[in-house]
C-alpha atoms as a PDB file:
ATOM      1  CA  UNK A   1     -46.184  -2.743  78.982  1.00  0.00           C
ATOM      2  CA  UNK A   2     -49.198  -1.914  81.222  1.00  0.00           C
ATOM      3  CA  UNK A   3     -52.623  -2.395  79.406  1.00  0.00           C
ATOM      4  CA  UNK A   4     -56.326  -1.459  80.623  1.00  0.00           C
ATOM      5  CA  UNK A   5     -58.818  -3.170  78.745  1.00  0.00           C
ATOM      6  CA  UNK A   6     -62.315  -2.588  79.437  1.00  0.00           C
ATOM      7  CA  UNK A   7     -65.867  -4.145  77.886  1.00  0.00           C
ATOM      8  CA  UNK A   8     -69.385  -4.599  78.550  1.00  0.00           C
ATOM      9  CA  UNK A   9     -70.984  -1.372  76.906  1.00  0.00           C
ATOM     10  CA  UNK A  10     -73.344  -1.890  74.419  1.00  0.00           C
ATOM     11  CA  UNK A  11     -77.301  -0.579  74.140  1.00  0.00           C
ATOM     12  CA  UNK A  12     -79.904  -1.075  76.898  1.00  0.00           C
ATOM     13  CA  UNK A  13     -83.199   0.246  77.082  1.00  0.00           C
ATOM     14  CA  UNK A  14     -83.882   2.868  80.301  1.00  0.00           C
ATOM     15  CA  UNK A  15     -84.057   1.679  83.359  1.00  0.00           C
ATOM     16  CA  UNK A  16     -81.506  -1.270  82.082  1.00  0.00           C
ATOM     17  CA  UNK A  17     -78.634  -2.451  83.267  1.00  0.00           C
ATOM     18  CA  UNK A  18     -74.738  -3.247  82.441  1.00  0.00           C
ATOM     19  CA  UNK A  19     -71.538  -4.772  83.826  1.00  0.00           C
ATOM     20  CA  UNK A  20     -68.322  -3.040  82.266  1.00  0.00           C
ATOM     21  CA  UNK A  21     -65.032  -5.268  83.072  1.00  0.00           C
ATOM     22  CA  UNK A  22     -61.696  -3.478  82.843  1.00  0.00           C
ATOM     23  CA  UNK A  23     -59.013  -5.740  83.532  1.00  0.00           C
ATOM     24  CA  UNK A  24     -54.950  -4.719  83.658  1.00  0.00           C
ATOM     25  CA  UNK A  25     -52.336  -6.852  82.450  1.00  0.00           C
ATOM     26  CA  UNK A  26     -48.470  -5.862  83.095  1.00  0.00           C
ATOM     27  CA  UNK A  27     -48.443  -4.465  86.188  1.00  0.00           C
ATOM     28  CA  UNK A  28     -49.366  -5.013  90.420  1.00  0.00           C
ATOM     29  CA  UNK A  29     -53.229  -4.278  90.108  1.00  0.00           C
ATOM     30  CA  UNK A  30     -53.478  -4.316  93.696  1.00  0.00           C
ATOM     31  CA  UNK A  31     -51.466  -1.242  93.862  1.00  0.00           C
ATOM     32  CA  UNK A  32     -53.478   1.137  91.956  1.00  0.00           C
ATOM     33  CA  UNK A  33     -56.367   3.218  92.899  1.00  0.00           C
ATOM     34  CA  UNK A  34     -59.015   2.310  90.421  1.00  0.00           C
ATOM     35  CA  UNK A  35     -61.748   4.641  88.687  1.00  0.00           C
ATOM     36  CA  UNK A  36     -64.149   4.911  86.046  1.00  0.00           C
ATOM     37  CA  UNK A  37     -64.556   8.011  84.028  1.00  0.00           C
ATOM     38  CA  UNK A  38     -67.175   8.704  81.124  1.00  0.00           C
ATOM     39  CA  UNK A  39     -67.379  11.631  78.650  1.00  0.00           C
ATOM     40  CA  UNK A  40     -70.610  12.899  76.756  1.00  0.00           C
ATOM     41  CA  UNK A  41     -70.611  13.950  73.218  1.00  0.00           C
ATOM     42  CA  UNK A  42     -69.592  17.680  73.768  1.00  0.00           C
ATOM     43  CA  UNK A  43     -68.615  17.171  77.792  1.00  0.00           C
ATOM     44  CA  UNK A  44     -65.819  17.245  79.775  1.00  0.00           C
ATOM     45  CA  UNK A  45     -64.569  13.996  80.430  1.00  0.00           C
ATOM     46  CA  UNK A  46     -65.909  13.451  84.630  1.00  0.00           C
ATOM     47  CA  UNK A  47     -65.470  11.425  87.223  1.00  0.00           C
ATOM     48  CA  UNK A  48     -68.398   8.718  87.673  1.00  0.00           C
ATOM     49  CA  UNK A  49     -66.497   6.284  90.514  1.00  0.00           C
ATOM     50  CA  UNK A  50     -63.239   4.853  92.311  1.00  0.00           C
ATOM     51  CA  UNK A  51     -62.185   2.390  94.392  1.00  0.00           C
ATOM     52  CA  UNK A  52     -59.147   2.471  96.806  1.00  0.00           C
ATOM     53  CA  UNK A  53     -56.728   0.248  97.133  1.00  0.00           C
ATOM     54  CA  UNK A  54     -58.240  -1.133 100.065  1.00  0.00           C
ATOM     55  CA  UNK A  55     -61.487  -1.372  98.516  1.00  0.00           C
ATOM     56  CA  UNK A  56     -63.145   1.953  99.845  1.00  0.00           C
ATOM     57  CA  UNK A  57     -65.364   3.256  97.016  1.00  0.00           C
ATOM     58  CA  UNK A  58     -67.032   6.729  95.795  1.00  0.00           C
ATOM     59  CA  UNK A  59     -68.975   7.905  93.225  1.00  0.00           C
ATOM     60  CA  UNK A  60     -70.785  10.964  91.790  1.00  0.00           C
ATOM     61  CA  UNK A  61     -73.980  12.375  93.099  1.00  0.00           C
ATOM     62  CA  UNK A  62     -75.214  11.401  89.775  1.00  0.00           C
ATOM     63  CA  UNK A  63     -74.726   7.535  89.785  1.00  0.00           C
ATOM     64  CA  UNK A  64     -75.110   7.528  93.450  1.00  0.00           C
ATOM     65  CA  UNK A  65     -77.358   4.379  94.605  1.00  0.00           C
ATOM     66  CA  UNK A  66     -77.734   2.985  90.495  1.00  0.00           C
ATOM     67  CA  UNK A  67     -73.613   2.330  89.926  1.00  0.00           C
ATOM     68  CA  UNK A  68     -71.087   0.382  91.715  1.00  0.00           C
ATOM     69  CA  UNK A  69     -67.536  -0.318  91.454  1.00  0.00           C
ATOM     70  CA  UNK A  70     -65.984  -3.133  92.795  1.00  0.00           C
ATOM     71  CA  UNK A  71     -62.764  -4.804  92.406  1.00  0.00           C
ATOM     72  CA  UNK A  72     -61.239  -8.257  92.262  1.00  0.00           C
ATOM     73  CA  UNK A  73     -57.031  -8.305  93.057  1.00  0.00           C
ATOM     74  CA  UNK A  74     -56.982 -11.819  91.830  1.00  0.00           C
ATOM     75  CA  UNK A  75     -58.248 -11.122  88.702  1.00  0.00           C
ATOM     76  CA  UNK A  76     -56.672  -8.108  88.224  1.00  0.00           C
ATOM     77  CA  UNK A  77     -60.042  -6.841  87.316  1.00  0.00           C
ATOM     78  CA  UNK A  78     -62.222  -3.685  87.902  1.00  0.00           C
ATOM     79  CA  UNK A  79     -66.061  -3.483  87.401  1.00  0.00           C
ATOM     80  CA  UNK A  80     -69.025  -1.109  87.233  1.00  0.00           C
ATOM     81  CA  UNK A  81     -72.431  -2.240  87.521  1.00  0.00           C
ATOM     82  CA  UNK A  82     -74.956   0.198  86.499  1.00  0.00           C
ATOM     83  CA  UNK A  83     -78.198   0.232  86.742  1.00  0.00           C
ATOM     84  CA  UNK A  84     -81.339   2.013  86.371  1.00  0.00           C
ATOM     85  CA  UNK A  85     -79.738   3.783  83.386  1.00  0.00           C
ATOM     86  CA  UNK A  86     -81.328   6.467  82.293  1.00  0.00           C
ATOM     87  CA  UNK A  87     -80.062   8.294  78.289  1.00  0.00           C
ATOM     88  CA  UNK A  88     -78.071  10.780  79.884  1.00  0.00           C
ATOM     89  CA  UNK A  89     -75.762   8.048  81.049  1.00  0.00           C
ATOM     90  CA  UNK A  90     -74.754   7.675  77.643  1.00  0.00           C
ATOM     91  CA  UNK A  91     -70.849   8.065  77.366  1.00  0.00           C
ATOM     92  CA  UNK A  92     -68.134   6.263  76.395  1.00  0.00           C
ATOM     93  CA  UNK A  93     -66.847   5.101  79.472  1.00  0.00           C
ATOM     94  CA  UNK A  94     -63.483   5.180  80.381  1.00  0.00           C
ATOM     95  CA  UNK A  95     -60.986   2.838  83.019  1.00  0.00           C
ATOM     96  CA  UNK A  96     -58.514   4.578  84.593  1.00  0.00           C
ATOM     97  CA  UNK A  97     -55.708   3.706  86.870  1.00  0.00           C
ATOM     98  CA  UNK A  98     -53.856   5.605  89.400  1.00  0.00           C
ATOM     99  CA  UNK A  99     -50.153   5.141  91.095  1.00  0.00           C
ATOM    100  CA  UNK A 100     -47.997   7.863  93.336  1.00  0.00           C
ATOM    101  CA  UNK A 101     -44.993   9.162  90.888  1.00  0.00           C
ATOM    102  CA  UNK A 102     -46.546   7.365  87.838  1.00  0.00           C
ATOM    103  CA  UNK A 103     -48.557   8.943  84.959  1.00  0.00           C
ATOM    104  CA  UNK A 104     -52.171   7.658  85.289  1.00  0.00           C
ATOM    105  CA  UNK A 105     -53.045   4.816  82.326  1.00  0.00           C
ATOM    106  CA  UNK A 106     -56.215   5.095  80.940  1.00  0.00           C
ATOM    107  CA  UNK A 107     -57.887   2.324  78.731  1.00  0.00           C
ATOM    108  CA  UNK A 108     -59.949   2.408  75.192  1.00  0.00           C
ATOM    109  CA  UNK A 109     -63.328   3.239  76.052  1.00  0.00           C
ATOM    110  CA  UNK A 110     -66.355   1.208  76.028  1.00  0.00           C
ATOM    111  CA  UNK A 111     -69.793   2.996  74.490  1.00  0.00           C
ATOM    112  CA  UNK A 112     -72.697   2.697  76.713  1.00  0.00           C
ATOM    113  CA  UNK A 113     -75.704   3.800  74.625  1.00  0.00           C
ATOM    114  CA  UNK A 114     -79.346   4.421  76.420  1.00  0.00           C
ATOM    115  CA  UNK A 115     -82.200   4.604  74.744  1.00  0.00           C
ATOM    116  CA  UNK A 116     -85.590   5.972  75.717  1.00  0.00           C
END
């Protein structure tokens, strides 16, 4: 059974910073485009970043030049650094995984509070 499971949320001042970790166990990591989602109290769930399998990365206009995602194939681990977070980066954020002719997996959600 394929399992995402993500941490490193928690509650940072503005202008803070945080590392979320989402790391997949029961499947080839290395074939799966990689992303981060986060939904808003109220809000659609949206796209915040995603990294190929080759390790080409975007992200939304939003997060562009404060987030990062990055990946590490031996570890079987995804990450995104934020920083500079501002409160309306709160969200629980979401790890998501993506295969051709498979349904995507998503994992738990990790909170990511900021405070002003």
């Amino acid at each position: 059974q394929v399992q995402l499971v993500e941490s490193g949320g928690g509650l940072v001042q503005a202008g803070g910073s945080l590392r979320l970790s989402c790391t997949m166990s029961g499947s080839d990591f290395s074939a799966y485009i990689m992303g981060w989602y986060r939904q808003a109290p109220g809000k659609q769930r949206e796209l915040v970043a995603v990294v190929s399998r080759g390790g080409t990365t975007t992200s939304a206009d939003s997060v562009k030049g404060r987030f990062t995602i990055s990946r590490d194939n031996v570890k079987n681990t995804v990450y995104l650094q934020t920083n500079s977070l501002k409160p309306e980066d709160t969200a629980v954020y979401y790890c998501n995984a993506k295969r051709p002719n498979t349904p995507d997996l998503w994992g738990q959600g990790t909170q990511v509070t900021v405070s002003s």
